[in-house]
Every structure is written in C-alpha cells, then in structure tokens.
C-alpha atoms as a PDB file:
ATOM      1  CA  UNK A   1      83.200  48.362 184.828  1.00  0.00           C
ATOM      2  CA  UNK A   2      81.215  46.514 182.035  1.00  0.00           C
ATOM      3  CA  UNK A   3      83.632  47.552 179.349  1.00  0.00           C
ATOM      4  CA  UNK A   4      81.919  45.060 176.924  1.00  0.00           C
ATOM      5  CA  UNK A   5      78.801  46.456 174.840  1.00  0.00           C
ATOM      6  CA  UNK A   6      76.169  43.944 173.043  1.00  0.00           C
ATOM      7  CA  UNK A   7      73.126  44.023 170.462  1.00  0.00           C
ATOM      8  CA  UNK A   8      70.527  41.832 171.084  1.00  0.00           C
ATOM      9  CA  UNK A   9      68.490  40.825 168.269  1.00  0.00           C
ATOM     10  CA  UNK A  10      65.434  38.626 168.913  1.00  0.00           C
ATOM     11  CA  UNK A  11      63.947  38.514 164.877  1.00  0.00           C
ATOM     12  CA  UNK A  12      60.051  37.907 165.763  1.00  0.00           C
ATOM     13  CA  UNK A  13      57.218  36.240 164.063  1.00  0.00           C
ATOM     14  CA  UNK A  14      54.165  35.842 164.939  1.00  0.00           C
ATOM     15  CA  UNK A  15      55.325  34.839 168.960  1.00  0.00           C
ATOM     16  CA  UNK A  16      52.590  37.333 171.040  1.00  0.00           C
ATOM     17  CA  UNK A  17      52.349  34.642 173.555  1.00  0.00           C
ATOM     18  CA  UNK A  18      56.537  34.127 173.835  1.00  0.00           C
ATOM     19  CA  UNK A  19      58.120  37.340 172.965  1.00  0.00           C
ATOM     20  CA  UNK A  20      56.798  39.001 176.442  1.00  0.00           C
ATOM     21  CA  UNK A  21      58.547  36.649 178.385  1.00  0.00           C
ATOM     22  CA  UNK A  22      61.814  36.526 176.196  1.00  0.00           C
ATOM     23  CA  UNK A  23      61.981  40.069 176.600  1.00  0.00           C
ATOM     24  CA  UNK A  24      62.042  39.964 179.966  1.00  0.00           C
ATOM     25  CA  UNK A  25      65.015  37.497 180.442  1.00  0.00           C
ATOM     26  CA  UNK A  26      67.109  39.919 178.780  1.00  0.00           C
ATOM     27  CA  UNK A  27      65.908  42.994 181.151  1.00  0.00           C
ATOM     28  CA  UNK A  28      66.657  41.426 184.131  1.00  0.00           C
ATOM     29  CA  UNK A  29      70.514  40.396 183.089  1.00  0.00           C
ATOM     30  CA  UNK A  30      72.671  41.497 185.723  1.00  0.00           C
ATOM     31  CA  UNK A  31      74.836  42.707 182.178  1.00  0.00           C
ATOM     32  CA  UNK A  32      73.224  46.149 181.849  1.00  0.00           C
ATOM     33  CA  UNK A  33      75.515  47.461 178.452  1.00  0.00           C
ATOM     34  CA  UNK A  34      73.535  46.450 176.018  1.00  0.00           C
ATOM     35  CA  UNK A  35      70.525  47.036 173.680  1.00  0.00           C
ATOM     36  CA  UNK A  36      67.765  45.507 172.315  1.00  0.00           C
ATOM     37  CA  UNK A  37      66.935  45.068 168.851  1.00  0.00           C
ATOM     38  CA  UNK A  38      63.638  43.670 167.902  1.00  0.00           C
ATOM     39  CA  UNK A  39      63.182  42.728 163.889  1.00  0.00           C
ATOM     40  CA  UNK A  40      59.032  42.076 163.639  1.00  0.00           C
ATOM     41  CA  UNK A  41      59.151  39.855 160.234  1.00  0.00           C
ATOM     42  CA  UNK A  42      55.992  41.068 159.175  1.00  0.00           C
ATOM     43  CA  UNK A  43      54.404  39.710 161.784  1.00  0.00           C
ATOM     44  CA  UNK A  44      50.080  38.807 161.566  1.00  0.00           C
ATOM     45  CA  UNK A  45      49.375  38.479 165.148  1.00  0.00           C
ATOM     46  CA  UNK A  46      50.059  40.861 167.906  1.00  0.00           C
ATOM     47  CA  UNK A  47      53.667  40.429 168.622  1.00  0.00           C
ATOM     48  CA  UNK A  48      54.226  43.896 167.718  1.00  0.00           C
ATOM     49  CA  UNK A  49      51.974  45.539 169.912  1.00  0.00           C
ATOM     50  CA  UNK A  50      53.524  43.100 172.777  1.00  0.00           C
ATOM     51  CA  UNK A  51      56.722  44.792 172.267  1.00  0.00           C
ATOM     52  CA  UNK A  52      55.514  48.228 172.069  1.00  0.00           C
ATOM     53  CA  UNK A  53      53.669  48.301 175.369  1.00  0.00           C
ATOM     54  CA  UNK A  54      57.468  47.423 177.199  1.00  0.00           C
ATOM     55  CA  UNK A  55      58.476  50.595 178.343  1.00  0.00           C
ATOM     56  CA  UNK A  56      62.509  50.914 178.290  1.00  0.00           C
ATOM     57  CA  UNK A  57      64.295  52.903 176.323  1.00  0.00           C
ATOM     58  CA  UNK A  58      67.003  50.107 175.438  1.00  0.00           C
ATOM     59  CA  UNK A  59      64.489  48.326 172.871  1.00  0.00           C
ATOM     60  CA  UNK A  60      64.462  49.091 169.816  1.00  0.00           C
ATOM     61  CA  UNK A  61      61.242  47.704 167.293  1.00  0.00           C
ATOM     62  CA  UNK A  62      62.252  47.294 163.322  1.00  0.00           C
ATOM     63  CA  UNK A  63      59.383  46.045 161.695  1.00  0.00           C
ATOM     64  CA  UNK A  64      59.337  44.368 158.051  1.00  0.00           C
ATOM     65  CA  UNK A  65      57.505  43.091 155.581  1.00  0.00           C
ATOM     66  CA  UNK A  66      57.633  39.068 156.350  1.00  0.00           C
ATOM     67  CA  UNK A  67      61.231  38.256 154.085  1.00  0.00           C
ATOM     68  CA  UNK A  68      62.456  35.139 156.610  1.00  0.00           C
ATOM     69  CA  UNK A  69      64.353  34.631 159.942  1.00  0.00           C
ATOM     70  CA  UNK A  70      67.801  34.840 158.090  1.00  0.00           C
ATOM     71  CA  UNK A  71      66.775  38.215 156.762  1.00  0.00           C
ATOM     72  CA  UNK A  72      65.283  39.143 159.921  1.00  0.00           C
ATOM     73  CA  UNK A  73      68.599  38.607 161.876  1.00  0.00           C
ATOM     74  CA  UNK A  74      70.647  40.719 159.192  1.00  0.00           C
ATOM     75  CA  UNK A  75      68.608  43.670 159.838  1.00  0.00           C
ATOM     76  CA  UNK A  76      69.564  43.407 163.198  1.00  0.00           C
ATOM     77  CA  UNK A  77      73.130  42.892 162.603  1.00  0.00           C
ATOM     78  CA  UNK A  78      73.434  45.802 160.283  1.00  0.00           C
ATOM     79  CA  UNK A  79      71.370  48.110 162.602  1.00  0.00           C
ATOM     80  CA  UNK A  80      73.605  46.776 165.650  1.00  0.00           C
ATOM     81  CA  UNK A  81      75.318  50.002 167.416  1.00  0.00           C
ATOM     82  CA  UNK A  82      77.797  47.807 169.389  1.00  0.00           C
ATOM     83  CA  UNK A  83      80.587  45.302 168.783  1.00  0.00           C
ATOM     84  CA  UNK A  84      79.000  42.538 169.492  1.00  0.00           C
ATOM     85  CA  UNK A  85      75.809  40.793 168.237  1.00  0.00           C
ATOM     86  CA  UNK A  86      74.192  38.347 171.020  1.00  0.00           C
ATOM     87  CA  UNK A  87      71.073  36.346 169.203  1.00  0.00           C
ATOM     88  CA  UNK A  88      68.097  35.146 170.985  1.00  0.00           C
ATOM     89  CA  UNK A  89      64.742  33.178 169.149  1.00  0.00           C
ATOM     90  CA  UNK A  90      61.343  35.000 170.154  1.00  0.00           C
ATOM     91  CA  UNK A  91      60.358  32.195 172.091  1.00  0.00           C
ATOM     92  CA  UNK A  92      63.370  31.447 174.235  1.00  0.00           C
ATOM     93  CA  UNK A  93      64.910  32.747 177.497  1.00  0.00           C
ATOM     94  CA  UNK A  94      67.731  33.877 179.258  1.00  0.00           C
ATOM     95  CA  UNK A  95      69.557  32.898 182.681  1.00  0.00           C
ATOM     96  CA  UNK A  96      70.553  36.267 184.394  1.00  0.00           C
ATOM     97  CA  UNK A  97      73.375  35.949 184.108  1.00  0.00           C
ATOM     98  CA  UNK A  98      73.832  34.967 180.337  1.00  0.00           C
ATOM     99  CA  UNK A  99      75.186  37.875 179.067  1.00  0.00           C
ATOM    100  CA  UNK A 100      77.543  38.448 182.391  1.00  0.00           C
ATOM    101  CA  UNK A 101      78.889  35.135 181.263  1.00  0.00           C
ATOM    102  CA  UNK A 102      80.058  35.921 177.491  1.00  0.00           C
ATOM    103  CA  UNK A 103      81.560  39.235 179.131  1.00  0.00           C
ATOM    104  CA  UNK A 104      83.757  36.934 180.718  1.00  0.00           C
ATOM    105  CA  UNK A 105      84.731  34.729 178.067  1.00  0.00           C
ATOM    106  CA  UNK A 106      85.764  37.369 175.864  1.00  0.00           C
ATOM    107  CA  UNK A 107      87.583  38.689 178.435  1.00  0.00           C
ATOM    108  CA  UNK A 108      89.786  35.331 179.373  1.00  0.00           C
ATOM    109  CA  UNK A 109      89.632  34.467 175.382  1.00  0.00           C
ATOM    110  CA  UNK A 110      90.322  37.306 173.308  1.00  0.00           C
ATOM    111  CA  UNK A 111      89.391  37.340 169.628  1.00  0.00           C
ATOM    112  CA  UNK A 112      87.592  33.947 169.190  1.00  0.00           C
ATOM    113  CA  UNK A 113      84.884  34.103 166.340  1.00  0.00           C
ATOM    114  CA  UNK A 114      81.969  32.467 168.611  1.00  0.00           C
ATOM    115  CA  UNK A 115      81.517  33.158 172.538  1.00  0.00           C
ATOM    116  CA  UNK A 116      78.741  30.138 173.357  1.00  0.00           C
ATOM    117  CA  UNK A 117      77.049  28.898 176.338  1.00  0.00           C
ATOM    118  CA  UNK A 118      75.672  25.228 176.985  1.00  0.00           C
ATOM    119  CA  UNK A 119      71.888  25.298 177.292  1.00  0.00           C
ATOM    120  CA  UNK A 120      68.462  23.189 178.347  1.00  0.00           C
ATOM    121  CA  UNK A 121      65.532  22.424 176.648  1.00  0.00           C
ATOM    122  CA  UNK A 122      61.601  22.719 178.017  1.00  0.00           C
ATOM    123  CA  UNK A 123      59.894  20.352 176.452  1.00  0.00           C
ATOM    124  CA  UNK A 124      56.636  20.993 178.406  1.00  0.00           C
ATOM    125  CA  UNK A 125      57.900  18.057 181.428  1.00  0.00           C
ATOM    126  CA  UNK A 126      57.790  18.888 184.896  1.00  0.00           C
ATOM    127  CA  UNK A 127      61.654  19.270 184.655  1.00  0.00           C
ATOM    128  CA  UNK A 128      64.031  21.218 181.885  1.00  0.00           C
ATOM    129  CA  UNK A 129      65.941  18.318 179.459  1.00  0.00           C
ATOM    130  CA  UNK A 130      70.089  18.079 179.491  1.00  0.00           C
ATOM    131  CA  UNK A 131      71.089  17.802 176.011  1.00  0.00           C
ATOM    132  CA  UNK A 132      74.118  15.112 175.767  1.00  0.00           C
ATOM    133  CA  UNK A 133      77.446  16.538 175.323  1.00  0.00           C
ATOM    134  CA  UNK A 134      80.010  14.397 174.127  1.00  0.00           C
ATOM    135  CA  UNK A 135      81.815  13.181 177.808  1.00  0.00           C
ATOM    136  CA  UNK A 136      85.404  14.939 177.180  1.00  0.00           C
ATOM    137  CA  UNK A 137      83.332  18.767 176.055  1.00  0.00           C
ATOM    138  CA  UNK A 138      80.914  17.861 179.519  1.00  0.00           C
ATOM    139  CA  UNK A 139      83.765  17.412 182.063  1.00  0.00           C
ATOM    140  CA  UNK A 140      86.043  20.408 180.236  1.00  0.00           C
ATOM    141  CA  UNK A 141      86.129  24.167 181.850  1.00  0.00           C
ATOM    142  CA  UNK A 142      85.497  27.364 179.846  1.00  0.00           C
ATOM    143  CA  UNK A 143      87.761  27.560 176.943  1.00  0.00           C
ATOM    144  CA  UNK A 144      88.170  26.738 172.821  1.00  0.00           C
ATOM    145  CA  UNK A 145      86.334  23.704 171.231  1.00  0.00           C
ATOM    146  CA  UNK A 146      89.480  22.038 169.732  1.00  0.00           C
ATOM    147  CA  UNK A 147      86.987  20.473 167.010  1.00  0.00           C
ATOM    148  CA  UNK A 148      83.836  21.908 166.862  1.00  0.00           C
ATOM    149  CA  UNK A 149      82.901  19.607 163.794  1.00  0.00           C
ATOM    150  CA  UNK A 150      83.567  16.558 165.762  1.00  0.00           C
ATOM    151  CA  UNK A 151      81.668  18.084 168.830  1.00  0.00           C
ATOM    152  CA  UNK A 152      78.773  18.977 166.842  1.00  0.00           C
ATOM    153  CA  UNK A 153      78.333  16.181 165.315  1.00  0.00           C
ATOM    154  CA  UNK A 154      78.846  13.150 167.503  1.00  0.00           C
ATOM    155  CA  UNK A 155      76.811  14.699 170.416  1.00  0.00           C
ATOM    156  CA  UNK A 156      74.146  17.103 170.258  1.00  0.00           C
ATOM    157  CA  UNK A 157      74.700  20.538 169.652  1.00  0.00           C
ATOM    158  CA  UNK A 158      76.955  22.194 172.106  1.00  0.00           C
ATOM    159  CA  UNK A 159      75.078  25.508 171.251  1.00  0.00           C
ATOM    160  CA  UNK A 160      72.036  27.078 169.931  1.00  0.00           C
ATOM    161  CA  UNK A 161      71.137  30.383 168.204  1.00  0.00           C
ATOM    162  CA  UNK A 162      69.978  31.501 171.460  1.00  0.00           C
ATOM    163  CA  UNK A 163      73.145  30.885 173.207  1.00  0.00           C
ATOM    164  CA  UNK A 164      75.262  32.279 170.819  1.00  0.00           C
ATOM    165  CA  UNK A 165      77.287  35.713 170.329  1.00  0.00           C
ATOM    166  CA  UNK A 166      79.551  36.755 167.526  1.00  0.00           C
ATOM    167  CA  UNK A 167      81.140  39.939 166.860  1.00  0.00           C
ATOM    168  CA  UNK A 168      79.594  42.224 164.364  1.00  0.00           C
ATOM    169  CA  UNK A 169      82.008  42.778 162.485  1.00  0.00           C
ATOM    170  CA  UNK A 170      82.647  38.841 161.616  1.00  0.00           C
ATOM    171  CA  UNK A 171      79.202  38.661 161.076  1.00  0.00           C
ATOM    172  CA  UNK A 172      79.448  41.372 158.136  1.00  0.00           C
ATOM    173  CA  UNK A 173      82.655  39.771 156.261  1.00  0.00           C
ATOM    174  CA  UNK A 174      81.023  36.658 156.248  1.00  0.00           C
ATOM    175  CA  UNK A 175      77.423  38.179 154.832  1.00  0.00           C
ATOM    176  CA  UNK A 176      75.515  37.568 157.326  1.00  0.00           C
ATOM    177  CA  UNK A 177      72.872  34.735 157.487  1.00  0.00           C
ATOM    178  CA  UNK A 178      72.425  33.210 153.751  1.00  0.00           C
ATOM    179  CA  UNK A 179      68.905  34.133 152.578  1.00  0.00           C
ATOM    180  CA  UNK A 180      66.635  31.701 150.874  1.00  0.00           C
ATOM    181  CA  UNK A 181      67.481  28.650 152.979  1.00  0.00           C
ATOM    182  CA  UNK A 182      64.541  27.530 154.661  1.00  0.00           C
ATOM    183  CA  UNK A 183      66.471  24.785 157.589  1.00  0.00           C
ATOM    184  CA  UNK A 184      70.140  25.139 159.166  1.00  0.00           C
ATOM    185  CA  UNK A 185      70.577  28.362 158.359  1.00  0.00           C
ATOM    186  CA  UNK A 186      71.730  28.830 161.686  1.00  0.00           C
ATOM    187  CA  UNK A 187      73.999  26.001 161.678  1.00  0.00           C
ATOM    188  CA  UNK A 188      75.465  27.234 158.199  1.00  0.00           C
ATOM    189  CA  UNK A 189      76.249  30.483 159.707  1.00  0.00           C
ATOM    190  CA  UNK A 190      78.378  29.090 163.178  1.00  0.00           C
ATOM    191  CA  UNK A 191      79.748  26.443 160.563  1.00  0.00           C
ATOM    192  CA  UNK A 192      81.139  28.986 158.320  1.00  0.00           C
ATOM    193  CA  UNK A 193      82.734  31.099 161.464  1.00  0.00           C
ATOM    194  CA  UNK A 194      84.281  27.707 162.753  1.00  0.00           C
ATOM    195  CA  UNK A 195      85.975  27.492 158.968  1.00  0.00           C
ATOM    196  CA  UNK A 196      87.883  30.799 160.039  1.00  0.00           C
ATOM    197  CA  UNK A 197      88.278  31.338 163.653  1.00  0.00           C
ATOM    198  CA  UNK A 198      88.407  29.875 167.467  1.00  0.00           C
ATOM    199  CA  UNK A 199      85.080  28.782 169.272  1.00  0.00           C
ATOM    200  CA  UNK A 200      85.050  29.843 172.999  1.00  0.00           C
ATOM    201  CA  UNK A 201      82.402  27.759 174.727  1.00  0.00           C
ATOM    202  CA  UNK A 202      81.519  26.993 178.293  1.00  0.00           C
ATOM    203  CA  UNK A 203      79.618  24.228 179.611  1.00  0.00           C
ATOM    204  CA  UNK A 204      77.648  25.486 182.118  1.00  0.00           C
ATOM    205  CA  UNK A 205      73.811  25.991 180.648  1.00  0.00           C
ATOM    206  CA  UNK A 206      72.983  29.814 180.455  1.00  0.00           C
ATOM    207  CA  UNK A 207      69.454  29.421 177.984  1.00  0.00           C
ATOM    208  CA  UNK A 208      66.151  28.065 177.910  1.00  0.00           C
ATOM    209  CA  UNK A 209      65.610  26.489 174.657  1.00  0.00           C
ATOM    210  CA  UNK A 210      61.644  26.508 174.775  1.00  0.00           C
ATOM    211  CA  UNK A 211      60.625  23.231 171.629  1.00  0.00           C
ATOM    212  CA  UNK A 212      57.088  23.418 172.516  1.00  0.00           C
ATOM    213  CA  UNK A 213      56.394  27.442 171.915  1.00  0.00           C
ATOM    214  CA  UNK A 214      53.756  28.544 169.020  1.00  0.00           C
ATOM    215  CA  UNK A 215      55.050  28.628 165.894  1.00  0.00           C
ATOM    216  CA  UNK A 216      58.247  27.390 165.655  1.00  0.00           C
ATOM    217  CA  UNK A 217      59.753  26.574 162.072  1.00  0.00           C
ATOM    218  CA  UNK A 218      61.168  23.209 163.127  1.00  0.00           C
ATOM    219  CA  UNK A 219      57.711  21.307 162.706  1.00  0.00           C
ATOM    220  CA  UNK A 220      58.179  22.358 158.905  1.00  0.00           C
ATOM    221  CA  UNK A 221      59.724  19.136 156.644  1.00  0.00           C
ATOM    222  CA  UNK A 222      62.634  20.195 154.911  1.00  0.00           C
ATOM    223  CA  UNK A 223      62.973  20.949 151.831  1.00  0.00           C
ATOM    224  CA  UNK A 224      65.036  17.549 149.745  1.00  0.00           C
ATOM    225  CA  UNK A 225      68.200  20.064 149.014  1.00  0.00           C
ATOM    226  CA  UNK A 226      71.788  19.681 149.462  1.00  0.00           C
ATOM    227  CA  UNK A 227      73.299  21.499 152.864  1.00  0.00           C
ATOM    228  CA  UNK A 228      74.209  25.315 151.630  1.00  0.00           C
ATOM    229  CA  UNK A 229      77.130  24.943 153.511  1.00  0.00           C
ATOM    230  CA  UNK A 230      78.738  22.266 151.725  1.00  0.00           C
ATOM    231  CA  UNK A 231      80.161  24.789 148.928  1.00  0.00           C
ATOM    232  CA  UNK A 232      82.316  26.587 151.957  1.00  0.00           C
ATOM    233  CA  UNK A 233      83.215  23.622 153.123  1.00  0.00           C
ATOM    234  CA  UNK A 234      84.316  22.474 149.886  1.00  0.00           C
ATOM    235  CA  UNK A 235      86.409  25.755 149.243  1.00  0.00           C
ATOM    236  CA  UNK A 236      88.799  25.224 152.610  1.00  0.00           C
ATOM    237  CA  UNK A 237      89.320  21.195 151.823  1.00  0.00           C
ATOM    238  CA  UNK A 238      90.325  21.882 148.493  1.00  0.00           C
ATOM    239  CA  UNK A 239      92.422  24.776 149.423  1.00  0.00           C
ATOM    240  CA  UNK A 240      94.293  23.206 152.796  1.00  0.00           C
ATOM    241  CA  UNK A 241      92.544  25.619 154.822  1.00  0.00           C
ATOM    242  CA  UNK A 242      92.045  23.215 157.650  1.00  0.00           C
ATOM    243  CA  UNK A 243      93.896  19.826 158.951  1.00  0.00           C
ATOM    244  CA  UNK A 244      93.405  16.786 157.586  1.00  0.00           C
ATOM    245  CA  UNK A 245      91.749  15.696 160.438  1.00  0.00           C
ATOM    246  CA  UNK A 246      88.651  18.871 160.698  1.00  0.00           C
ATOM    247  CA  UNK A 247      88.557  18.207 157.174  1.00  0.00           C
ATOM    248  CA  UNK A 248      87.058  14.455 157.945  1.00  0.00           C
ATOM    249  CA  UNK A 249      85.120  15.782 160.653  1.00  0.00           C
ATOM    250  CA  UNK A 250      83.906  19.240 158.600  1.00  0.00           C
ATOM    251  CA  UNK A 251      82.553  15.703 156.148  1.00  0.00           C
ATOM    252  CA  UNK A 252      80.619  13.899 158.608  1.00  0.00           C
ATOM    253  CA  UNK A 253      79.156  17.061 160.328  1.00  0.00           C
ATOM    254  CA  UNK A 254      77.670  17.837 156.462  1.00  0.00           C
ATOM    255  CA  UNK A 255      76.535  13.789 156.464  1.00  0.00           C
ATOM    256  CA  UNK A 256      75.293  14.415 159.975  1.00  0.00           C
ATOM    257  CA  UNK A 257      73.152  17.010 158.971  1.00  0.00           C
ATOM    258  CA  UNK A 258      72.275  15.880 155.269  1.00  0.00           C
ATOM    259  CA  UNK A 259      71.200  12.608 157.016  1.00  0.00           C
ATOM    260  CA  UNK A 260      68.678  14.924 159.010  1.00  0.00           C
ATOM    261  CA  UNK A 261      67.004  16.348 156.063  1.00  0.00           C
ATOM    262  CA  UNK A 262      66.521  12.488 154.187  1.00  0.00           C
ATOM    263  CA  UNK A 263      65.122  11.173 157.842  1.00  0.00           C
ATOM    264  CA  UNK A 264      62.600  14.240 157.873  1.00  0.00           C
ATOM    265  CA  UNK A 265      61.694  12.979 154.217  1.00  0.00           C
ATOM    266  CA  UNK A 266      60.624   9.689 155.059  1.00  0.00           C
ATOM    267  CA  UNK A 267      57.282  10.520 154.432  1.00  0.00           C
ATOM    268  CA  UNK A 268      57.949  11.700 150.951  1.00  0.00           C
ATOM    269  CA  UNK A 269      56.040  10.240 148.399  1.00  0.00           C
ATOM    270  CA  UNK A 270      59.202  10.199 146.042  1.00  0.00           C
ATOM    271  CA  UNK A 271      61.047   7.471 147.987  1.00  0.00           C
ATOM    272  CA  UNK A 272      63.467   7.116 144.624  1.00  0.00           C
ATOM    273  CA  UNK A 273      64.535  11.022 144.800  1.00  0.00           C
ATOM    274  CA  UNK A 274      65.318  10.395 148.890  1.00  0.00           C
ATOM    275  CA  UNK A 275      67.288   7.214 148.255  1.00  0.00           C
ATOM    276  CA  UNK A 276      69.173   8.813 145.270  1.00  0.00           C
ATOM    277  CA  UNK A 277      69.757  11.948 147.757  1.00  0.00           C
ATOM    278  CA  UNK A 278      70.952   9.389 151.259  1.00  0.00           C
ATOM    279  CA  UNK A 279      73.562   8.207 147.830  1.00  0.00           C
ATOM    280  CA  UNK A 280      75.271  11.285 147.464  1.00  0.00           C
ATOM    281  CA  UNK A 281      76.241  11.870 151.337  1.00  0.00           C
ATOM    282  CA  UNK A 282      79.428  11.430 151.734  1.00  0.00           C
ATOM    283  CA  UNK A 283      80.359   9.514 155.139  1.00  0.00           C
ATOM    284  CA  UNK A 284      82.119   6.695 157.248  1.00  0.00           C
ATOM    285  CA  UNK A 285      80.690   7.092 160.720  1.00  0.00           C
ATOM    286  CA  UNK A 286      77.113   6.662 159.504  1.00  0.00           C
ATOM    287  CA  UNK A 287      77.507   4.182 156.770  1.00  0.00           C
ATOM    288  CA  UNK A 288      74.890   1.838 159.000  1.00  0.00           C
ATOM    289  CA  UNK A 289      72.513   5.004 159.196  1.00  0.00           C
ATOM    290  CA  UNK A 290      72.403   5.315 155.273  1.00  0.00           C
ATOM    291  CA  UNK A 291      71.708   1.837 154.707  1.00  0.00           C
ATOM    292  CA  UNK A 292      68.961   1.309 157.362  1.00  0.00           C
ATOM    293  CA  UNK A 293      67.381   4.470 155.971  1.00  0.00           C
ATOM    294  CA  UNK A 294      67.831   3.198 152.493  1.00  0.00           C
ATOM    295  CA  UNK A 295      66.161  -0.132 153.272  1.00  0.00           C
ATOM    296  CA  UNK A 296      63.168   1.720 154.789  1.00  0.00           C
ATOM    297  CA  UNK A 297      62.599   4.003 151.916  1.00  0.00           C
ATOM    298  CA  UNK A 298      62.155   0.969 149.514  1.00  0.00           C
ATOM    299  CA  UNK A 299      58.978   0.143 151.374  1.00  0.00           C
ATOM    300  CA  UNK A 300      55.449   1.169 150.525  1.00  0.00           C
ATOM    301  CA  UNK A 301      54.605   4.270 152.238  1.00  0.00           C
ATOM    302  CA  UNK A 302      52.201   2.581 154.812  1.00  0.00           C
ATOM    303  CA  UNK A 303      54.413   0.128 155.638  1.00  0.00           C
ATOM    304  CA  UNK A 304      57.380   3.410 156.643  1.00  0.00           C
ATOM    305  CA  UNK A 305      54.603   5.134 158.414  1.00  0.00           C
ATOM    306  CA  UNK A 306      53.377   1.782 160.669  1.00  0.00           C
ATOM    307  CA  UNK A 307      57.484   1.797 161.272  1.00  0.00           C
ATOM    308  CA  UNK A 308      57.774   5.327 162.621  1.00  0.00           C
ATOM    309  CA  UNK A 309      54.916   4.817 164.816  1.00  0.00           C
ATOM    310  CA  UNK A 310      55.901   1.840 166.626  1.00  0.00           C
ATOM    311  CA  UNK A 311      59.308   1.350 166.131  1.00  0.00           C
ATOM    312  CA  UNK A 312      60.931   5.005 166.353  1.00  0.00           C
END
C-alpha cells in the first residue's frame, strides 16, 4: 500500500526543450500516489504547449505572469493537495525509483523536516559526474545528517532542489521560498528548515542534475548582497537555539556561500565594493580564501581576467 501521497512541483521557464523529458521521469516512478503540479512563470517559448500535449490526468498546468522561481514554487506549494511537496527544476530528471525512495525514508524516519537523496550531475561528458561528499556522509547508510551545516559546507552539497522533499505544511510556517532573492534561494529555504528540524538523507544518487540545459539561472552573476539567510541565522545564535558547535558551522556555511557570491564578482568593475564585501564575512576555515581573493581584487581588471583564464 503506498500510504504516502506527494505534490510535485516543477516551476517552468522557458525549458520547451527540457520540461518533456523531466516530465517523463516523474511518470514512469514506480511511486504512483502522487500529482503533478506544473507553475509556467510566464513563460515566452513553448514550454506551455509542451506540457499541454502530455495526456494524464495527474498534471496539473498553473500558468503566471513571469514573478521568479521562488514565487513560482509557492504557487505550487499552496496549490499542493497532499502532505508532502517533492521539488524538481524543469530541466532535471528522476531515477524511477526516486520517489519510492523518500516513501521509505519517511517511513524508517518519522517527522524529519527534509527527506533528501544524493544525486549526479550531466555535464554534457560521455559519463554522469559524482559530486564529493565529505568521506564520513559517503560511507554512512540512510539516516539524519548530524550537521548539515558542516556537511554542506566542507563538501559539496549533499542535496539539490531536485532531490529534495519537505512537508507542506513546514513549508507554509516557514513562508515558503523568500521572494526577491535572485541566487540561493534554494539554499536559504533547506537552511532555514535545518534551523528547526532533523534532515533525513540517503546517499545513494536518485536525480539527474542536468548543468548544461537552456536557460538555467546559474550563468547569471550575482547580485554583490549579503546572504538573506544570515538574519535567521542570526536570530537562533543569539537566542541559543542551536549548540555551540552548529552555531560555528551555521557561520562558515554563510562564509561558504558569501565567499561564492565575491568569487562570481571578480569581474566587477568595483573591485573596492568586493574587497569591502570579502571584509565583512565572518570565518576561520577560509581565512586563506579571503585573503587570496582579496589580493586578486587589488589588481587591474585585465590582469584578474588573464588569472581566471590560465590559472583557475
């Protein structure tokens, strides 16, 4: 008996040449209690009409006017019918047995805030890339990320978007995906569930994280802003919410990713604004990192660019 029920929301934009294919990765799990919602973000190409010409009666299309892939996803979660929300990018696909696989977890771990499967990329190679997990999280079975802070930010990412599910009704208390923020939105979002409640995660790779699709937001350079989620994380350090030592982790994950943004700025033309912004990240682990990056941005612009090119 499938006894668990899921909402699939795939928020689309402008994907006609993915979203067929991502579509059908979720009809053939061998899960069948779930349904599809589609969120069309005001889409300009055909992605729509893609969608349309499935026939099965467990998709459901919600177009928009374009508002952003945060605000696409909330639509979903507030027109969700089931308990639990299962996300999946427009471009990206399923194993099989994905959804089988969080059925399982939730039934061997009970109330965690994040069910999460391990996942490879396509990079357009002959063969599907391995992310690097750190080695203990790798060689561990099924179960709760002790630290996902630490996990997430001395490794890659343990999970995606696409390999993530999350019960609605966590989703709602926590307001969904923050509007207005143009990169790690995502990574806000698990970041602010990991604050409050267990992460469940297996190792095993269940998705197809596809880098080389059309359109994908990543190529954009992000904006020279503070993390969003360094307010919440502020909040539960001040307040004791956590242990003294996820609150040193929860500070190097935010340096982690803060050091992101200044990298993808090292083209800016204001070197001064990106040096003064690498000063205000707060970190131990990647003291080195800031300074090397500091060093470069001091440099004329050629001279980063020539650097990039033959050195990175």
């Amino acid at each position: 008996m499938q006894r668990h029920s899921f909402s699939v929301v795939i928020p689309l934009y402008n994907k006609e040449r993915s979203i067929e294919s991502t579509i059908e990765s979720v009809l053939a799990q061998t899960y069948h209690n779930f349904e599809l919602i589609v969120v069309d973000d005001g889409s300009s190409d055909s992605s729509a009409s893609v969608v349309t010409g499935i026939a099965d009666g467990r998709i459901r299309l919600i177009q928009r006017s374009n508002s952003g892939v945060s605000a696409a996803r909330n639509t979903g979660i507030t027109n969700a019918r089931h308990r639990y929300v299962a996300f999946l990018d427009a471009d990206d696909l399923w194993n099989a047995d994905y959804l089988e696989t969080i059925a399982s977890l939730i039934d061997r771990f009970p109330g965690a805030g994040i069910y999460a499967t391990f996942y490879r990329r396509d990079e357009g190679r002959a063969a599907l890339v391995t992310p690097k997990l750190e080695p203990q999280v790798a060689s561990l079975p099924p179960g709760r990320l002790q630290n996902y802070f630490r996990t997430a930010t001395f490794a890659e990412q343990p999970f995606f978007t696409s390999s993530v599910c999350c019960a609605r009704d966590i989703l709602l208390s926590l307001g969904g995906f923050k509007l207005g923020v143009r990169h790690g939105e995502d990574l806000d979002m698990w970041a602010r569930v990991a604050l409050r409640y267990p992460i469940v995660f297996t190792p095993e790779p269940k998705v197809i994280y596809r880098t080389k699709a059309e359109n994908r937001g990543m190529h954009i350079m992000p904006a020279l802003t503070r993390w969003v989620f360094r307010k919440d994380a502020d909040a539960a350090i001040v307040s004791e919410e956590c242990e003294a030592i996820i609150a040193q982790s929860i500070k190097e994950h935010i340096a982690r990713v803060e050091l992101y943004i200044a990298i993808a700025n090292v083209f800016n033309r204001d070197g001064e604004a990106v040096r003064a912004f690498i000063r205000g990240i707060e970190t131990v682990k990647f003291a080195q990192h800031k300074a090397a990056l500091d060093f470069v941005l001091r440099l004329p612009l050629w001279m980063r660019r020539l650097i990039v090119k033959y050195c990175v």
